[in-house]
C-alpha atoms as a PDB file:
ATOM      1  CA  UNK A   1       0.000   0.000   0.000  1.00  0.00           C
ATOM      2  CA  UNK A   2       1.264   3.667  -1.097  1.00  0.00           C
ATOM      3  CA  UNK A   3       0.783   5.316   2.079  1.00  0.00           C
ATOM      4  CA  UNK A   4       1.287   8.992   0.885  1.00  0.00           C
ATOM      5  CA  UNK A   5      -1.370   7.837  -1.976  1.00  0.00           C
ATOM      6  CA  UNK A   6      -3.548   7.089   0.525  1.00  0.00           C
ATOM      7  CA  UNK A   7      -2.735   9.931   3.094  1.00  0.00           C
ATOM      8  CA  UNK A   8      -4.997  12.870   1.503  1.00  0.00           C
ATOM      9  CA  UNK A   9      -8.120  10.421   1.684  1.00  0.00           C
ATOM     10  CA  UNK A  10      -7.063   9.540   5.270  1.00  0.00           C
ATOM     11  CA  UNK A  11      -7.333  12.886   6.524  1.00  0.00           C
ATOM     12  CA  UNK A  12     -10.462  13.162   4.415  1.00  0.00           C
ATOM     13  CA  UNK A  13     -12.384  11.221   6.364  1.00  0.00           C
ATOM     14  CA  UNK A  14     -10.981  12.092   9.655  1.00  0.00           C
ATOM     15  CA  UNK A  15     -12.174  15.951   9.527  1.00  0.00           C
ATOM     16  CA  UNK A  16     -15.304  16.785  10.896  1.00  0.00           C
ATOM     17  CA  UNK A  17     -17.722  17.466   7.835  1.00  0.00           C
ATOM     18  CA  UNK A  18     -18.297  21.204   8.819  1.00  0.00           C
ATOM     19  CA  UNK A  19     -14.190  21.192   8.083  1.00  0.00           C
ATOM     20  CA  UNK A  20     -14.146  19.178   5.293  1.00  0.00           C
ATOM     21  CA  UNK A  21     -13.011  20.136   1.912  1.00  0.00           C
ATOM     22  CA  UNK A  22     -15.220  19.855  -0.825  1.00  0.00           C
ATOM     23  CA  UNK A  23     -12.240  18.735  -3.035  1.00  0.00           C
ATOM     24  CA  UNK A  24     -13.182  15.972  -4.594  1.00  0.00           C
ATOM     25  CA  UNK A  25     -10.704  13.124  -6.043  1.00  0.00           C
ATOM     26  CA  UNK A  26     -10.679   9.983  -7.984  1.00  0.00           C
ATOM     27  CA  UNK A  27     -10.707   6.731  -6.022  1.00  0.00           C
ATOM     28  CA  UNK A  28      -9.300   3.497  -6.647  1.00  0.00           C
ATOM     29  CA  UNK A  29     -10.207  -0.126  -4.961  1.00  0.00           C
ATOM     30  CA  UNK A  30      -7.132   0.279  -2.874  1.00  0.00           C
ATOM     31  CA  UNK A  31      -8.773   3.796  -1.423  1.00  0.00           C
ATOM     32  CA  UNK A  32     -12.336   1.959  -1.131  1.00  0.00           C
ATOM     33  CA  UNK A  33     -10.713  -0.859   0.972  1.00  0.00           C
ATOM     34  CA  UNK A  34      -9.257   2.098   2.715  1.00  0.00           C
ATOM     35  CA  UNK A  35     -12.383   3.452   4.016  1.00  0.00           C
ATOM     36  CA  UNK A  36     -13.762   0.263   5.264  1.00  0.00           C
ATOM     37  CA  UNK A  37     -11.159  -0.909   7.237  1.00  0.00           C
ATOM     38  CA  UNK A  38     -10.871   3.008   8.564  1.00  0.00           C
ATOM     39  CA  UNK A  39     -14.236   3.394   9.278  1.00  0.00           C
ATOM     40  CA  UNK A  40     -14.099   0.168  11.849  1.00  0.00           C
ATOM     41  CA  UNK A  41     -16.058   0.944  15.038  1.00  0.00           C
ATOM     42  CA  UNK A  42     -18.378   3.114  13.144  1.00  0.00           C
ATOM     43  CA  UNK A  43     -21.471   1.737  11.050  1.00  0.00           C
ATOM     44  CA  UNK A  44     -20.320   2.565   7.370  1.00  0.00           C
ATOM     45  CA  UNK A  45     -22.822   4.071   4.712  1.00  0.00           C
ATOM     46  CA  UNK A  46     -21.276   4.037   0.964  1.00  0.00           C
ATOM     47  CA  UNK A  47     -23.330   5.786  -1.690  1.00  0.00           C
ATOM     48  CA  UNK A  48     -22.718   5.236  -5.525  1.00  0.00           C
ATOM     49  CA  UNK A  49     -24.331   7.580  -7.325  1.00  0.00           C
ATOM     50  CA  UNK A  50     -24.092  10.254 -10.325  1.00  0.00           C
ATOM     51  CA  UNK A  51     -25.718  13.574 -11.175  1.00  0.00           C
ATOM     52  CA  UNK A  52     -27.320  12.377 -13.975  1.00  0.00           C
ATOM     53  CA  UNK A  53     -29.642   9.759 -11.786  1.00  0.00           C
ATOM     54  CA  UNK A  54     -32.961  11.158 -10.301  1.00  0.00           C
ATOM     55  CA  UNK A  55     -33.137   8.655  -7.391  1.00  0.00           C
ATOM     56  CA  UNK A  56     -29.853   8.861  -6.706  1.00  0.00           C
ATOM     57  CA  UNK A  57     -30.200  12.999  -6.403  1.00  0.00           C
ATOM     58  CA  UNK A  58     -33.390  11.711  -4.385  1.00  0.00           C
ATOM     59  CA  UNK A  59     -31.922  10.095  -1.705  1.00  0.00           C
ATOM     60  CA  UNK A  60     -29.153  13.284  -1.255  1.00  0.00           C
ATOM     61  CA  UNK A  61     -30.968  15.295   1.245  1.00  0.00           C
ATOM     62  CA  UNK A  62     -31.531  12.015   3.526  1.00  0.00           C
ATOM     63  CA  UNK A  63     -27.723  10.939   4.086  1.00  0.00           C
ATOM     64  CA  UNK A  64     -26.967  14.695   4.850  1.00  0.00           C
ATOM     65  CA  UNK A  65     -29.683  14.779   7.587  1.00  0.00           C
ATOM     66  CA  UNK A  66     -27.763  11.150   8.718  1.00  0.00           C
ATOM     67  CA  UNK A  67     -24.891  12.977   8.718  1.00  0.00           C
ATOM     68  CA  UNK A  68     -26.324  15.914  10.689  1.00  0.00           C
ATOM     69  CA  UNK A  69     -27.826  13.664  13.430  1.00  0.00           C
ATOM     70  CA  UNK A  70     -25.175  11.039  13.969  1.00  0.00           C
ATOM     71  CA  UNK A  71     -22.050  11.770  15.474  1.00  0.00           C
ATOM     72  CA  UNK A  72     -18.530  11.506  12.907  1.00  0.00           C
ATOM     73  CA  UNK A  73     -17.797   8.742  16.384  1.00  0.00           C
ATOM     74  CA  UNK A  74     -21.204   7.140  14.862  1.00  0.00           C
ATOM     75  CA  UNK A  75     -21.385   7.069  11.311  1.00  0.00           C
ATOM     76  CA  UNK A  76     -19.323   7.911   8.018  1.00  0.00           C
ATOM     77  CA  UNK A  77     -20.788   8.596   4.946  1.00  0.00           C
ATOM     78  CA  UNK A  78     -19.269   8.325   1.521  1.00  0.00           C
ATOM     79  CA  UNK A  79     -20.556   9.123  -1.403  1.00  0.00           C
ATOM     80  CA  UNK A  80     -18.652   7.301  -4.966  1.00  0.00           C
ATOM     81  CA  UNK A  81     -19.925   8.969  -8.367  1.00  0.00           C
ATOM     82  CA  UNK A  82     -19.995   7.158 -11.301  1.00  0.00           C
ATOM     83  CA  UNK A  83     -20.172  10.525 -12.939  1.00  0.00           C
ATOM     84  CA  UNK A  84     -17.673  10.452 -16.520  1.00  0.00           C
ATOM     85  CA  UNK A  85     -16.480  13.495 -15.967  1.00  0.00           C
ATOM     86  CA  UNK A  86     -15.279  15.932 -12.462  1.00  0.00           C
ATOM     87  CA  UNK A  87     -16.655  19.054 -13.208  1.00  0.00           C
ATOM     88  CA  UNK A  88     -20.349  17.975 -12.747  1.00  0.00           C
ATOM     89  CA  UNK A  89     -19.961  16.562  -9.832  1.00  0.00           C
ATOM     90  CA  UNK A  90     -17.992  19.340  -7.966  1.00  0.00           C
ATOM     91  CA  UNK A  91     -20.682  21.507  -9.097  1.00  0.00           C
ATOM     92  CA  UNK A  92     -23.501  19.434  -7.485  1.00  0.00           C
ATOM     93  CA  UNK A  93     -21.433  19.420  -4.570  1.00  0.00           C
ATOM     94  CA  UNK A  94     -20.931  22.899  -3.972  1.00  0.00           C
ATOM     95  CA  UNK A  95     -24.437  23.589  -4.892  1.00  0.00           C
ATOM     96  CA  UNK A  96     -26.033  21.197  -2.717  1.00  0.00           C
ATOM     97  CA  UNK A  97     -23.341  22.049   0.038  1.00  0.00           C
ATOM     98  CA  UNK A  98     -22.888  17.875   0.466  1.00  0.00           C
ATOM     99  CA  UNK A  99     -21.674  17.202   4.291  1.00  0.00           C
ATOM    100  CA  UNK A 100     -20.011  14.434   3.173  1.00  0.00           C
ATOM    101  CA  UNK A 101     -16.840  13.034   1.323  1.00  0.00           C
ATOM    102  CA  UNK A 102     -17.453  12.657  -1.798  1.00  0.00           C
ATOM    103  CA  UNK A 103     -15.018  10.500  -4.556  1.00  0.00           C
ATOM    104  CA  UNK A 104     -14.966  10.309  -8.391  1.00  0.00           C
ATOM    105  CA  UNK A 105     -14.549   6.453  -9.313  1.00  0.00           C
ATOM    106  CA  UNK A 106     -11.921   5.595 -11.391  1.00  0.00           C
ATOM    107  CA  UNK A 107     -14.016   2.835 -12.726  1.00  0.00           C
ATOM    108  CA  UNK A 108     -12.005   0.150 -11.146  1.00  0.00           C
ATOM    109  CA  UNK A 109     -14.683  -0.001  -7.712  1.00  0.00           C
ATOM    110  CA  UNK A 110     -17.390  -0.054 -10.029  1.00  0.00           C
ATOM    111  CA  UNK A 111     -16.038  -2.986 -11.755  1.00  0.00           C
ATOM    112  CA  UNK A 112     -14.708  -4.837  -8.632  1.00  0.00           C
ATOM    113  CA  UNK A 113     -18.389  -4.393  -7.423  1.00  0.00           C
ATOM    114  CA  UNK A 114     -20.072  -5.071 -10.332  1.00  0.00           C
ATOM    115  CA  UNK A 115     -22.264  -2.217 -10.511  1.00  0.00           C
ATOM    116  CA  UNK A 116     -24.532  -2.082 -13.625  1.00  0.00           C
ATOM    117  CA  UNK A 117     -27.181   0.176 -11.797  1.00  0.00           C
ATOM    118  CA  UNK A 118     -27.538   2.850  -9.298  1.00  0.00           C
ATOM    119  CA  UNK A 119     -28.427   4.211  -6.700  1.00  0.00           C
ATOM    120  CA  UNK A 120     -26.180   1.464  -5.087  1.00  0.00           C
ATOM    121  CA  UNK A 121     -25.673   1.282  -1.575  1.00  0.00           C
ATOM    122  CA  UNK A 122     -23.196  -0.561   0.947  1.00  0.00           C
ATOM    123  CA  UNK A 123     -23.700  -0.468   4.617  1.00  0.00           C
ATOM    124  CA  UNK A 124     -20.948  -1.656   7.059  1.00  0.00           C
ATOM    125  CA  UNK A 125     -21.722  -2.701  10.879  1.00  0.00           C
ATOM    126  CA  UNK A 126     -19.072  -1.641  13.526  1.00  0.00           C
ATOM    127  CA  UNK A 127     -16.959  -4.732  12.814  1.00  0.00           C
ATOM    128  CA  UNK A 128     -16.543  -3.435   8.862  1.00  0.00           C
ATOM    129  CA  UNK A 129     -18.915  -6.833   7.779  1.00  0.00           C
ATOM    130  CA  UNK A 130     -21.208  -5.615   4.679  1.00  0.00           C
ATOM    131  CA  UNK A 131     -24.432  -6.056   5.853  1.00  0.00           C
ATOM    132  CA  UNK A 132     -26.525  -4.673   3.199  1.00  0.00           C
ATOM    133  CA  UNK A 133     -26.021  -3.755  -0.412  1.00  0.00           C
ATOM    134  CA  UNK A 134     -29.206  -2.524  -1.739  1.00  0.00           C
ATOM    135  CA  UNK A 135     -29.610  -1.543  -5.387  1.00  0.00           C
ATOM    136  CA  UNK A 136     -32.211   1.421  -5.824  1.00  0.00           C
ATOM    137  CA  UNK A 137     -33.786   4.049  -3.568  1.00  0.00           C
ATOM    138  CA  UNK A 138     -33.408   4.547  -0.026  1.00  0.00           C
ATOM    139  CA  UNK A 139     -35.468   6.926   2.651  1.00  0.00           C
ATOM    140  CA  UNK A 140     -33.987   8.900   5.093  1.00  0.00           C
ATOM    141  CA  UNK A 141     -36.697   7.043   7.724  1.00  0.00           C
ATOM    142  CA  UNK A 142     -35.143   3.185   5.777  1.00  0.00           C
ATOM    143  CA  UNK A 143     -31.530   4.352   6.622  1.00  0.00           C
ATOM    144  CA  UNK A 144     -32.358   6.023   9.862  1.00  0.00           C
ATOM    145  CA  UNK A 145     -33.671   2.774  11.081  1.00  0.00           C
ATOM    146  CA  UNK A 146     -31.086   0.603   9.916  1.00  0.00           C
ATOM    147  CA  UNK A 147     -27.803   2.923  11.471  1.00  0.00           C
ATOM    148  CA  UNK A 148     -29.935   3.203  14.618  1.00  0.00           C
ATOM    149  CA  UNK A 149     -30.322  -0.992  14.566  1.00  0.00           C
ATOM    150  CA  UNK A 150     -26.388  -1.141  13.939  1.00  0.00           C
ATOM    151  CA  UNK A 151     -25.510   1.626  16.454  1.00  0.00           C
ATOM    152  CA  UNK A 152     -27.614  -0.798  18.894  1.00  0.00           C
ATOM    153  CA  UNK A 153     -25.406  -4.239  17.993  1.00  0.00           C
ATOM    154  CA  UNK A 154     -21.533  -3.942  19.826  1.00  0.00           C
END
């Protein structure tokens, strides 16, 4: 593992999201793997998503409220766009003010993942196990309850 690769995403996720840069960089499988084993002792939410889908815009203002509510001790939210291009999604970012990381795939998650359709969403437990990868839509009230269920479980 390149740890100076890796540093900038790192610190990314370490900074509280009021902090946080809105910079937003490609990501590799190496930098997914990254965030799961970083984000052990925390219940994990990873969005894939793009600008161009409707549900995936849908579910935005949900994981931001999460994000809001839940302590950065609690929860981590990152969002991966399958966006083609950088400047759209650094525009919906700023726009939308996202509280969140948020990476550019460099196609190579996508493909280790097999994603053919999104929204796309991974959810960790504290021990970093995938519990649930759900392919479509989520409510706020649908992830509320299941972060609240894993914040229960040691």
């Amino acid at each position: 593992m390149n740890f100076l690769k890796t540093l900038p995403l790192l610190l990314l996720l370490l900074l509280p999201s009021t902090a946080m840069s809105q910079d937003i960089h490609k990501a590799g499988v190496q930098d997914f793997k990254n965030i799961v084993e970083s984000s052990k002792g925390k219940v994990l939410i990873v969005n894939f998503w793009a600008t161009w889908c409707a549900p995936c815009i849908k579910e935005f203002p949900g994981l931001m409220n999460l994000r809001r509510e839940f302590s950065e001790d609690e929860l981590t939210i990152v969002g991966i766009s399958l966006d083609y291009s950088l400047r759209p999604v650094e525009n919906f970012v700023k726009l939308n003010k996202v509280n969140f990381p948020i990476l550019l795939d460099d196609e190579s998650i996508g493909s280790m993942l097999s994603i053919k359709s999104i929204p796309r969403t991974l959810i960790y437990n504290r021990a970093g196990e995938k519990i649930l990868d759900h392919l479509g839509f989520i409510s706020e009230e649908s992830f509320r309850h299941v972060v609240e269920r894993l914040l229960l479980m040691p």
